[in-house]
PDB file of N, CA and C in Angstrom:
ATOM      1  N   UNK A   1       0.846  -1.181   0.000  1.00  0.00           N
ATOM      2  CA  UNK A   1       0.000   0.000   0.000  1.00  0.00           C
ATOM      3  C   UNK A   1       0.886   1.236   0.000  1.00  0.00           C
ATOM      4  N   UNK A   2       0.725   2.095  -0.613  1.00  0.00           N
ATOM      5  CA  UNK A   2       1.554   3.622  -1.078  1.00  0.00           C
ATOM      6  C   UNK A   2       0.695   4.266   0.027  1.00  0.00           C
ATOM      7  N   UNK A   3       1.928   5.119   0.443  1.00  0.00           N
ATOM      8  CA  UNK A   3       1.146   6.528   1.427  1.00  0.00           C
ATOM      9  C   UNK A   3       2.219   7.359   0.846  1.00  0.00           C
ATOM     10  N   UNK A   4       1.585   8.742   0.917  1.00  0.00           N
ATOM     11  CA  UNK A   4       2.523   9.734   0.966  1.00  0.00           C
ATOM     12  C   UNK A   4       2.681  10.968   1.936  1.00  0.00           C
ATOM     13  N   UNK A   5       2.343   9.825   3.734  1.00  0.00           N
ATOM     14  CA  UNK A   5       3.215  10.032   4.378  1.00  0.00           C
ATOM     15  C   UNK A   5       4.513  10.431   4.536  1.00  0.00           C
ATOM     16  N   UNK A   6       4.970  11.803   4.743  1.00  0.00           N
ATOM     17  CA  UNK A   6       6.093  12.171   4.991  1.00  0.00           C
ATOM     18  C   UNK A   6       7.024  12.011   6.000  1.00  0.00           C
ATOM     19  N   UNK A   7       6.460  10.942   7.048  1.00  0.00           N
ATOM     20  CA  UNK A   7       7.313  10.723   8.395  1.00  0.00           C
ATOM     21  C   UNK A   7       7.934   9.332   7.875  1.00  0.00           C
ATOM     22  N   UNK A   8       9.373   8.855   7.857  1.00  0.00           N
ATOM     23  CA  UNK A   8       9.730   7.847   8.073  1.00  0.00           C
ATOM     24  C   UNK A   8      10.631   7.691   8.942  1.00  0.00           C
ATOM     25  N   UNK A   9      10.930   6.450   9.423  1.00  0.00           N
ATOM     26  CA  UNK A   9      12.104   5.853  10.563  1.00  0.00           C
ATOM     27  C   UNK A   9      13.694   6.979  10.919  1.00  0.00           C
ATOM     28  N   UNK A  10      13.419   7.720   9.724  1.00  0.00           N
ATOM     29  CA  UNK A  10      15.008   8.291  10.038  1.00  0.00           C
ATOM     30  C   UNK A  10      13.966   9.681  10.587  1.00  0.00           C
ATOM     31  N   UNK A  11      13.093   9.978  10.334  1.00  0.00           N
ATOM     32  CA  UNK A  11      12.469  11.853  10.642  1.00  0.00           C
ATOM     33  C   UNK A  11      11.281  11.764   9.457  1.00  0.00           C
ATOM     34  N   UNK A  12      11.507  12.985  10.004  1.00  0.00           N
ATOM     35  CA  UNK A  12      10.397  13.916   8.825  1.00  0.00           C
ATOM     36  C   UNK A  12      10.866  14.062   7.733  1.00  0.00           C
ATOM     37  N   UNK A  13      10.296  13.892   6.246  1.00  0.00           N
ATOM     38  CA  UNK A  13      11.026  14.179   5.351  1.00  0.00           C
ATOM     39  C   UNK A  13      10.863  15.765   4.466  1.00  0.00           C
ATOM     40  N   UNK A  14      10.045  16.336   4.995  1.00  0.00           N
ATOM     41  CA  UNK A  14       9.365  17.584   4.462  1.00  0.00           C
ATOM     42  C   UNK A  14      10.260  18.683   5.413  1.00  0.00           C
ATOM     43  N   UNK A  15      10.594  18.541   6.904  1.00  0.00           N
ATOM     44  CA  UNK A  15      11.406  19.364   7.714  1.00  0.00           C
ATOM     45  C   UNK A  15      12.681  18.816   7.578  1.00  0.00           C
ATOM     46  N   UNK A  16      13.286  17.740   7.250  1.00  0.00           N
ATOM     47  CA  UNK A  16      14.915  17.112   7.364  1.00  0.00           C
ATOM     48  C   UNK A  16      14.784  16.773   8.763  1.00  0.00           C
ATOM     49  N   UNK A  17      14.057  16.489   9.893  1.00  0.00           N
ATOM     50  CA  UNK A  17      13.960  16.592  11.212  1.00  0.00           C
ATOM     51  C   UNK A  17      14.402  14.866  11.576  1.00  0.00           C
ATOM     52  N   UNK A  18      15.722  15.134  12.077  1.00  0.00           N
ATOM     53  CA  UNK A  18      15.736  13.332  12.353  1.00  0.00           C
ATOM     54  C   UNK A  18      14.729  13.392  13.546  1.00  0.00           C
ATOM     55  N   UNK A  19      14.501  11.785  13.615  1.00  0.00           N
ATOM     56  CA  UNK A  19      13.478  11.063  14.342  1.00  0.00           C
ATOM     57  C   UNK A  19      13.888  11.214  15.799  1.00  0.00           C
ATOM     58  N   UNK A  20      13.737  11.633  16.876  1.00  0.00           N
ATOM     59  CA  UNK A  20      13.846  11.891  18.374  1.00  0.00           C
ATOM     60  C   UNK A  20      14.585  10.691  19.166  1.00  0.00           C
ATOM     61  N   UNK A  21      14.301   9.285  18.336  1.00  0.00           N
ATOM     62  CA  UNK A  21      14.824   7.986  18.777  1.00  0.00           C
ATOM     63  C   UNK A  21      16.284   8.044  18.260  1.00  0.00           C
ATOM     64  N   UNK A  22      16.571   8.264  16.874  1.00  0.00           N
ATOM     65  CA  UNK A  22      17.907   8.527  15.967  1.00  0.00           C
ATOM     66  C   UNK A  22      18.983   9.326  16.091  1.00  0.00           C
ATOM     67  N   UNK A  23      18.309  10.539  16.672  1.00  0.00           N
ATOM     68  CA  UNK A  23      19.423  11.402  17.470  1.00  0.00           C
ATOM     69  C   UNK A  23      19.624  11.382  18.655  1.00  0.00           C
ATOM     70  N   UNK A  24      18.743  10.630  19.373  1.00  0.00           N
ATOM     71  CA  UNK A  24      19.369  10.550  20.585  1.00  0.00           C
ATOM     72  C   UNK A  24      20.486   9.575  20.729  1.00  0.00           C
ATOM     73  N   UNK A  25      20.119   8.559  19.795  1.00  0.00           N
ATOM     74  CA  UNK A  25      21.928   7.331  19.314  1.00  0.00           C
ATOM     75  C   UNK A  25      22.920   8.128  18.999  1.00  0.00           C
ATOM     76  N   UNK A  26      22.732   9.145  18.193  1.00  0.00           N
ATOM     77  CA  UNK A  26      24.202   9.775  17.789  1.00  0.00           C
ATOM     78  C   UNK A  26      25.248  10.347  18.785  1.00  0.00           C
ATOM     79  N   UNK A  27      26.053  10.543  18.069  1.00  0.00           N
ATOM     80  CA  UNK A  27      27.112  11.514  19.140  1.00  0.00           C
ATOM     81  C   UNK A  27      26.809  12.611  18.589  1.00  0.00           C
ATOM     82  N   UNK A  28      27.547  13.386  19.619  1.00  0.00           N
ATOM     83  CA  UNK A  28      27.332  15.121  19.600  1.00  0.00           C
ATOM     84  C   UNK A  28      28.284  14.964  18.376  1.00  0.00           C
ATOM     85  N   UNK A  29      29.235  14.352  17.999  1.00  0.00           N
ATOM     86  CA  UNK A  29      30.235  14.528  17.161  1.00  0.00           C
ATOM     87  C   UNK A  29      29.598  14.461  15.462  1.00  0.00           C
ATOM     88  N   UNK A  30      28.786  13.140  15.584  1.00  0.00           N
ATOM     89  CA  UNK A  30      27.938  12.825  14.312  1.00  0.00           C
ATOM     90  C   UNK A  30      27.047  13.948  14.256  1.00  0.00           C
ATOM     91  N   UNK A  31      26.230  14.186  15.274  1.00  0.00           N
ATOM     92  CA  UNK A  31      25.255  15.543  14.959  1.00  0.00           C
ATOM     93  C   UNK A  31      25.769  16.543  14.205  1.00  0.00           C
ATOM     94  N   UNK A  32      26.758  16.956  15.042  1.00  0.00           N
ATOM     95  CA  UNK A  32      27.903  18.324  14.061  1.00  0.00           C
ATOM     96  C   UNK A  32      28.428  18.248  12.790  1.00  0.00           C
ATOM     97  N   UNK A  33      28.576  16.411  12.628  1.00  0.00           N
ATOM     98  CA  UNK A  33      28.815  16.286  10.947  1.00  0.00           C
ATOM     99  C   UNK A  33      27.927  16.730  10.151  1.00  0.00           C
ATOM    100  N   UNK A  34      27.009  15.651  10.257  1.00  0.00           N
ATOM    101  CA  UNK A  34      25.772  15.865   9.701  1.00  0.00           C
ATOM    102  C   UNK A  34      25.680  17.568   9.619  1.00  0.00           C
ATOM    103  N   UNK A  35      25.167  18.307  10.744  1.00  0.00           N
ATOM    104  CA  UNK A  35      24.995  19.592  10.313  1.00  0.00           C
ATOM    105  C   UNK A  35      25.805  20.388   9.854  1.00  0.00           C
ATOM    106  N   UNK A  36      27.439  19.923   9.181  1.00  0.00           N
ATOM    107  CA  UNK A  36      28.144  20.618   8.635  1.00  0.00           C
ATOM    108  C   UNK A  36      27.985  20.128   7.461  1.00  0.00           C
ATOM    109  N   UNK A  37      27.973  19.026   7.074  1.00  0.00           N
ATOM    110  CA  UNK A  37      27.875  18.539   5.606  1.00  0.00           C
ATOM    111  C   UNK A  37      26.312  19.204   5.030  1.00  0.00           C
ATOM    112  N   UNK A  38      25.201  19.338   5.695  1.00  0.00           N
ATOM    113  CA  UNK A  38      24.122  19.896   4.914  1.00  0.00           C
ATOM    114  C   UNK A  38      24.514  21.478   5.122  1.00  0.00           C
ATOM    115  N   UNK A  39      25.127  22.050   5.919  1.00  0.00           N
ATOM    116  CA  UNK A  39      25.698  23.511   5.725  1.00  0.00           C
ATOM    117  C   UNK A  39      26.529  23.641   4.552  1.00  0.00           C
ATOM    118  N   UNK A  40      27.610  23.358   4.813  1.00  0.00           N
ATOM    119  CA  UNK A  40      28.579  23.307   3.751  1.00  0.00           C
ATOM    120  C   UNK A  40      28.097  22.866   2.060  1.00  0.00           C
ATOM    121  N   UNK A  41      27.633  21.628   2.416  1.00  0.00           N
ATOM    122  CA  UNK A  41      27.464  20.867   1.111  1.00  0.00           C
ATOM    123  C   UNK A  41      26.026  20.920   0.265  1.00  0.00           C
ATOM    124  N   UNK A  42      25.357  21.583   1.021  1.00  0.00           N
ATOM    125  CA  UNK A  42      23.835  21.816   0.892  1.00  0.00           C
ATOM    126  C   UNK A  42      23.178  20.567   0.527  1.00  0.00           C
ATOM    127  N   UNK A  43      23.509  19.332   2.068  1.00  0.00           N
ATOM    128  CA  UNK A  43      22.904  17.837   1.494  1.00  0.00           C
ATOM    129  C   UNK A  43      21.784  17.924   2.481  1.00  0.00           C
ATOM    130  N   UNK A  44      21.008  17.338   2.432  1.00  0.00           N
ATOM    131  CA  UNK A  44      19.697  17.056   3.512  1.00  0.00           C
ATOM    132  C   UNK A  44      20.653  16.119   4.956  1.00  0.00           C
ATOM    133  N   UNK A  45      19.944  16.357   6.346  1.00  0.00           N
ATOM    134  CA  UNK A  45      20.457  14.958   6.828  1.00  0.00           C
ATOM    135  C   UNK A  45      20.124  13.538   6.672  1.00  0.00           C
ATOM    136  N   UNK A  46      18.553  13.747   5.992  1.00  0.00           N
ATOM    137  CA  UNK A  46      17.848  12.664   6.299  1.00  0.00           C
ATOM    138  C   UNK A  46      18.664  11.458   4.829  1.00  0.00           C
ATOM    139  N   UNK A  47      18.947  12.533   3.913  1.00  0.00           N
ATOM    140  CA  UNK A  47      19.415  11.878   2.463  1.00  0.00           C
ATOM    141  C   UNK A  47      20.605  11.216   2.791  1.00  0.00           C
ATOM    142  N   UNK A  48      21.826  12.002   3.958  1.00  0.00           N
ATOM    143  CA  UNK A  48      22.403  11.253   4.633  1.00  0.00           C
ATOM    144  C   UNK A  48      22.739  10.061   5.063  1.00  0.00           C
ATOM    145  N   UNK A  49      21.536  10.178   5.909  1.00  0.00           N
ATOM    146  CA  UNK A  49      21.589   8.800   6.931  1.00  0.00           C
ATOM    147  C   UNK A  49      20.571   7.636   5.929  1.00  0.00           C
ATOM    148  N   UNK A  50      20.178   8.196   4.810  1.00  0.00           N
ATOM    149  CA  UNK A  50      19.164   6.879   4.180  1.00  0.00           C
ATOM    150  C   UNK A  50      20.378   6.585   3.628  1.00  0.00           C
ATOM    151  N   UNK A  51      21.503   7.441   2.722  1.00  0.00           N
ATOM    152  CA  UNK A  51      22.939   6.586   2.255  1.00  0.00           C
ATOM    153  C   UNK A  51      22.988   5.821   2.934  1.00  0.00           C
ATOM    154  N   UNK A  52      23.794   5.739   4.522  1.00  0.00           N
ATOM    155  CA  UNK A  52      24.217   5.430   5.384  1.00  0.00           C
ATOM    156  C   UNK A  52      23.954   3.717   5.517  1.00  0.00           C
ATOM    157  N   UNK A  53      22.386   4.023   5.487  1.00  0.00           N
ATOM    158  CA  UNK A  53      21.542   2.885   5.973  1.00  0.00           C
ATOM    159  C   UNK A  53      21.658   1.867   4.511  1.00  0.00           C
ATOM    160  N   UNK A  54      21.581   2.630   3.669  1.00  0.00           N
ATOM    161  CA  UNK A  54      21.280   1.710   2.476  1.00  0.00           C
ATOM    162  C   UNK A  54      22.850   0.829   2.252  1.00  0.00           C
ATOM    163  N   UNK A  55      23.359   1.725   2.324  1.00  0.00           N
ATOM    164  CA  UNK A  55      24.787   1.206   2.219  1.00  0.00           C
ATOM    165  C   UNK A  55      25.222   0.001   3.536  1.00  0.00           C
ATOM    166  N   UNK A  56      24.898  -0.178   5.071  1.00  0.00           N
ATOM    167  CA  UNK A  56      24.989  -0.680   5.877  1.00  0.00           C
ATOM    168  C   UNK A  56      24.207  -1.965   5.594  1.00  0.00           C
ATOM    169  N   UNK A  57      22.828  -1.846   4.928  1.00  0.00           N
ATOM    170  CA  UNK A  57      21.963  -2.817   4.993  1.00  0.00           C
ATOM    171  C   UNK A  57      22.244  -4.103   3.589  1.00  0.00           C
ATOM    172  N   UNK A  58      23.231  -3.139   2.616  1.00  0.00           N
ATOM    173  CA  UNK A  58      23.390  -4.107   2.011  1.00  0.00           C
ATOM    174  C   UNK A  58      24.519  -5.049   2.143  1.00  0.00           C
ATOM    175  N   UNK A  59      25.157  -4.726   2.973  1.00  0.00           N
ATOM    176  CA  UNK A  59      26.057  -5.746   3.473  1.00  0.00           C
ATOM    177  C   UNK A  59      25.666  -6.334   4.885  1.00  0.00           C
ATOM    178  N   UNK A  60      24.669  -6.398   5.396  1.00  0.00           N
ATOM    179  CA  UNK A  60      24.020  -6.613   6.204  1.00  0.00           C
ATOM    180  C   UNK A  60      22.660  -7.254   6.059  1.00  0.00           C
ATOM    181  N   UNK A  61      22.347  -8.265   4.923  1.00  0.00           N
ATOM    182  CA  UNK A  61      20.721  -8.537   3.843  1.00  0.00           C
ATOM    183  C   UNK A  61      19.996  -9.275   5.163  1.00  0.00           C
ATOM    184  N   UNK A  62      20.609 -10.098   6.085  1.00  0.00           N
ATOM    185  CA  UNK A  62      19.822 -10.849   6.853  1.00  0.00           C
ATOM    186  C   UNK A  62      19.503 -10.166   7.959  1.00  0.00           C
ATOM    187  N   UNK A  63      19.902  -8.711   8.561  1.00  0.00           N
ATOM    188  CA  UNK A  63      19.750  -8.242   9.585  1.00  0.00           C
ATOM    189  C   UNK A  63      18.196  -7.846   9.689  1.00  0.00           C
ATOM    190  N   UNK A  64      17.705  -7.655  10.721  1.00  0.00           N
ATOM    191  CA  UNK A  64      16.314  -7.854  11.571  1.00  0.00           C
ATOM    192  C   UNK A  64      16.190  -6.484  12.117  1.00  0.00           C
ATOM    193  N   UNK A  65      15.730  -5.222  11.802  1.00  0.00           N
ATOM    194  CA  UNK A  65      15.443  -4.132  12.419  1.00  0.00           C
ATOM    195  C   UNK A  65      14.541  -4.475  13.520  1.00  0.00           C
ATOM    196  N   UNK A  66      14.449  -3.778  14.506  1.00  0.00           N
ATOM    197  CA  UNK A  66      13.956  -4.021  16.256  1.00  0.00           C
ATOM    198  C   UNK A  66      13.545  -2.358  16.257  1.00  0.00           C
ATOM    199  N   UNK A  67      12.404  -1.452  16.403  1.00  0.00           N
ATOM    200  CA  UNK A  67      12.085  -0.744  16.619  1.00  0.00           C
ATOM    201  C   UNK A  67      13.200  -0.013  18.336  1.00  0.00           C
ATOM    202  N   UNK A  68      13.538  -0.847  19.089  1.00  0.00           N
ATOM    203  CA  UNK A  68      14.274  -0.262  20.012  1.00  0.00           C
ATOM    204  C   UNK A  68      15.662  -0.163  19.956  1.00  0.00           C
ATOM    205  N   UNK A  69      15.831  -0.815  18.819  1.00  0.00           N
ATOM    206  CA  UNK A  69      17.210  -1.017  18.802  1.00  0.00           C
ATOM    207  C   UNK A  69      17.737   0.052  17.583  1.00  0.00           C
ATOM    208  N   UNK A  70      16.924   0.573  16.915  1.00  0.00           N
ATOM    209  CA  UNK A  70      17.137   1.190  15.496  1.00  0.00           C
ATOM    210  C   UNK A  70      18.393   1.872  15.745  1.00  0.00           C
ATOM    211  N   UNK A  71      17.976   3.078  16.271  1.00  0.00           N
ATOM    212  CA  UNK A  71      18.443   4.429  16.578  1.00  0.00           C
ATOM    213  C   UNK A  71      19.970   3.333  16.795  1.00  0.00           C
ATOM    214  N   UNK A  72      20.636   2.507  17.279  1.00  0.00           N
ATOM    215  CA  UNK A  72      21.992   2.350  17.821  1.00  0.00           C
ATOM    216  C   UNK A  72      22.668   1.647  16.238  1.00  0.00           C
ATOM    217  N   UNK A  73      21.431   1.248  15.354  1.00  0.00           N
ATOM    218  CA  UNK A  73      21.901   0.623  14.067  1.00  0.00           C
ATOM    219  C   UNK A  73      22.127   1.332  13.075  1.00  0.00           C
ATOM    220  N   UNK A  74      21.263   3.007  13.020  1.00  0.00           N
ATOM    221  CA  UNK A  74      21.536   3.691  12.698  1.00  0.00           C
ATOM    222  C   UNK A  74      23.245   4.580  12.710  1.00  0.00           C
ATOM    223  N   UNK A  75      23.457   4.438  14.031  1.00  0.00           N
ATOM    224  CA  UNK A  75      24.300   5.091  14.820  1.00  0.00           C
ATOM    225  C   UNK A  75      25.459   4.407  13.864  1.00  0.00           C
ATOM    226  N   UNK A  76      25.828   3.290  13.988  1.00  0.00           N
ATOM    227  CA  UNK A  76      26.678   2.024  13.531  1.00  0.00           C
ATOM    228  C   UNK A  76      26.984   2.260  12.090  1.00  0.00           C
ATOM    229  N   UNK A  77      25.255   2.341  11.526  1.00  0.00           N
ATOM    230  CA  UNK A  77      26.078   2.762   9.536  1.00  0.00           C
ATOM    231  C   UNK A  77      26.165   3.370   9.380  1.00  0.00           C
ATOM    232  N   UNK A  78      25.841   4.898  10.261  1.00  0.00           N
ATOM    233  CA  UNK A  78      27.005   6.113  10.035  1.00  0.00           C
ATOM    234  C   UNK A  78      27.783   6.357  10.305  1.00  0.00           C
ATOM    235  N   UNK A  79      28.587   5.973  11.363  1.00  0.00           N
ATOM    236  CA  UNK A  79      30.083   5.771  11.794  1.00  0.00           C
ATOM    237  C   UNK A  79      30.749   4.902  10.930  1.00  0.00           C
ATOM    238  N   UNK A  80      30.568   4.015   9.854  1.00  0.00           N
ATOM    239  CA  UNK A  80      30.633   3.478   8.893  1.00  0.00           C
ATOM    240  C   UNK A  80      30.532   4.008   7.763  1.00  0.00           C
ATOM    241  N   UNK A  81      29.821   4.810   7.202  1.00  0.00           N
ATOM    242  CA  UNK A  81      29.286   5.309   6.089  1.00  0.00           C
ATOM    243  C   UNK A  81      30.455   7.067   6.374  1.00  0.00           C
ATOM    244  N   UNK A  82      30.572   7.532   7.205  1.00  0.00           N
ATOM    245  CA  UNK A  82      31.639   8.227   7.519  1.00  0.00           C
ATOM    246  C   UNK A  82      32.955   7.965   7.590  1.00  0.00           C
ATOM    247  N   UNK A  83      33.585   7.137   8.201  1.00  0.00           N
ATOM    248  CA  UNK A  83      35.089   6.319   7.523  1.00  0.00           C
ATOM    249  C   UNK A  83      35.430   6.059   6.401  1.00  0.00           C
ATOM    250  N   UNK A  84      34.171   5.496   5.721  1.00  0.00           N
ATOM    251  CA  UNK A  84      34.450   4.931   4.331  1.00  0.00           C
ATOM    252  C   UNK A  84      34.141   6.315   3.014  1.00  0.00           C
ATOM    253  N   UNK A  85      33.448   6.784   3.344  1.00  0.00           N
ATOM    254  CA  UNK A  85      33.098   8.346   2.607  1.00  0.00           C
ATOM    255  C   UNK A  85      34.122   9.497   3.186  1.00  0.00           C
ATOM    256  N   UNK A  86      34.981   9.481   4.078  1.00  0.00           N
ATOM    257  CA  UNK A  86      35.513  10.700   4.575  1.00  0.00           C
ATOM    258  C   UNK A  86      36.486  11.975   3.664  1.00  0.00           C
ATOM    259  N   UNK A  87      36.605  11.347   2.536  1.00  0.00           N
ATOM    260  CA  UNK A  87      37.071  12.242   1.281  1.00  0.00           C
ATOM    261  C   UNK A  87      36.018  12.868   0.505  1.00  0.00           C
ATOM    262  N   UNK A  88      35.049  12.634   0.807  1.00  0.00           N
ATOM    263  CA  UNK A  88      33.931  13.311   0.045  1.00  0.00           C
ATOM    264  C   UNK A  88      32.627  14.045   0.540  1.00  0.00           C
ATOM    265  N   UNK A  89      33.481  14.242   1.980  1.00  0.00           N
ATOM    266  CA  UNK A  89      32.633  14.712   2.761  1.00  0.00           C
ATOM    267  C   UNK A  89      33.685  16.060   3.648  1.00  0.00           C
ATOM    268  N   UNK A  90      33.143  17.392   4.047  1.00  0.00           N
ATOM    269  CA  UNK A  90      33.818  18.205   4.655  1.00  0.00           C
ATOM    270  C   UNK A  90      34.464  17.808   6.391  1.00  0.00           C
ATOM    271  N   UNK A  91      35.397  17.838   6.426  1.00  0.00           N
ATOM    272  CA  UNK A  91      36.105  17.282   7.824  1.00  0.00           C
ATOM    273  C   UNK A  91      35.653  18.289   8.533  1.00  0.00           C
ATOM    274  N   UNK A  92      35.380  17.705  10.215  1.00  0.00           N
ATOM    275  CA  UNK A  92      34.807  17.605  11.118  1.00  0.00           C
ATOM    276  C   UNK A  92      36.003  17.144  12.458  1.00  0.00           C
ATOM    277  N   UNK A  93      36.031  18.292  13.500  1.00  0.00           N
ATOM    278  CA  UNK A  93      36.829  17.595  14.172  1.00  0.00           C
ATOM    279  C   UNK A  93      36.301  17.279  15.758  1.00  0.00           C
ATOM    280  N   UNK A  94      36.362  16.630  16.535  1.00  0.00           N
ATOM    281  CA  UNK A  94      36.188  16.428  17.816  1.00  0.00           C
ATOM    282  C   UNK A  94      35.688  18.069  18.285  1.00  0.00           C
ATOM    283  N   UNK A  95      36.932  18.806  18.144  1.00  0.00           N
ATOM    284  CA  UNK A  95      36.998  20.068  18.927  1.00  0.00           C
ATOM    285  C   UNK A  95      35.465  21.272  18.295  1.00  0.00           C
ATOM    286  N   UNK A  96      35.157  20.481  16.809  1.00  0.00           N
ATOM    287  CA  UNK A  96      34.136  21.447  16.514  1.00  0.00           C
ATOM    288  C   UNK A  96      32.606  21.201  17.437  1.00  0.00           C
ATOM    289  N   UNK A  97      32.804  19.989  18.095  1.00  0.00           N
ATOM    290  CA  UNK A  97      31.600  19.215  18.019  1.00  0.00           C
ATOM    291  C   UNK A  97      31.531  19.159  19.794  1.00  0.00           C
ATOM    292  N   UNK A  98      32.752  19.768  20.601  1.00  0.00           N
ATOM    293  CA  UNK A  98      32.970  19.431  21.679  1.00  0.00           C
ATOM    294  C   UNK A  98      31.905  20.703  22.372  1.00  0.00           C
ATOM    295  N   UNK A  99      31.697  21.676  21.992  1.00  0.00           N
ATOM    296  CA  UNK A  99      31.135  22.587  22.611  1.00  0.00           C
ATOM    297  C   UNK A  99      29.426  22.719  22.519  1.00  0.00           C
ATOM    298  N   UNK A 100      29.009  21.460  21.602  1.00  0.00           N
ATOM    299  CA  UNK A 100      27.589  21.242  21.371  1.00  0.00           C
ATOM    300  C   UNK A 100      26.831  20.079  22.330  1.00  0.00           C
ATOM    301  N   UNK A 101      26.124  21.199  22.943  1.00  0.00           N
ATOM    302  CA  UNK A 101      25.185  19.731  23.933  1.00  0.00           C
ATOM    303  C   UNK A 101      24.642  18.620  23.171  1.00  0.00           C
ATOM    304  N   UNK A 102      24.490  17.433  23.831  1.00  0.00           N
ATOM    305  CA  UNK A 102      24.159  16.331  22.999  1.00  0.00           C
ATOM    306  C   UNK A 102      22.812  16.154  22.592  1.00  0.00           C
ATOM    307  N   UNK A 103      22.616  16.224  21.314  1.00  0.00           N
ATOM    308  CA  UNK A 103      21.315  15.530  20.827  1.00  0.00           C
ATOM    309  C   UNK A 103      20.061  16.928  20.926  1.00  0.00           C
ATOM    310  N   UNK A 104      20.909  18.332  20.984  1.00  0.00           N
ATOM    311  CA  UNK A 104      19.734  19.594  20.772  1.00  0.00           C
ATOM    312  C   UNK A 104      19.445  19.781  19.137  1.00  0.00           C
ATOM    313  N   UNK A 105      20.175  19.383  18.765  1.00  0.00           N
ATOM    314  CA  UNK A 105      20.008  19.823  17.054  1.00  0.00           C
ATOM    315  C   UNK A 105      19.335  18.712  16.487  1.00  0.00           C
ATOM    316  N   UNK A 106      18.219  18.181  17.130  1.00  0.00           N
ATOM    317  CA  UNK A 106      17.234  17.043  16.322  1.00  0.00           C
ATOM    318  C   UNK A 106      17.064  17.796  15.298  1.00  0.00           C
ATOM    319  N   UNK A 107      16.407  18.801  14.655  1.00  0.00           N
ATOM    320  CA  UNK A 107      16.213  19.477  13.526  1.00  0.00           C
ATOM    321  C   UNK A 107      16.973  19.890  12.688  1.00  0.00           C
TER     322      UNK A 107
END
């Protein structure tokens, strides 16, 4: 069945708003990426983390999403999807990311 529902598992797709469960997995460090790469690079986050995921899940075909567990699987193929992309993406350092409380920039 088609909806064109705009909320999916990662956020909102009409605001870029990750999902409240998804950012609270991240690090303050990933948050700051993310919001430097859609600053800088003018990418969405959500277009982001669906790379992320798509890319994680296909080397991953038998894995079992768990509604409680998402947000930490999420967490996993972007710390992944960031190592392996880090040339094509604007660098990000600890120290930019150190002065941001954790998990305020859901939006």
């Amino acid at each position: 069945m088609a909806t064109s529902d705009p909320i999916h598992p990662l956020g909102h797709e009409d605001s870029d708003q990750i999902d409240p469960t998804v950012a609270r997995a991240l690090t303050p460090y990933e948050m700051e990426w993310l919001r430097r790469q859609c600053h800088e690079l003018k990418l969405k986050k959500l277009q982001i983390l669906r790379q992320a995921l798509f890319e994680w899940i296909s080397e991953h075909p038998g894995y079992r999403f768990y509604e409680e567990g998402f947000g930490d699987t999420m967490r996993i193929a972007l710390e992944k999807f960031m190592r392996e992309h880090s040339r094509e993406f604007v660098p990000v350092t600890a120290d930019d990311a150190s002065d941001k409380t954790p998990n305020t920039a859901l939006g």
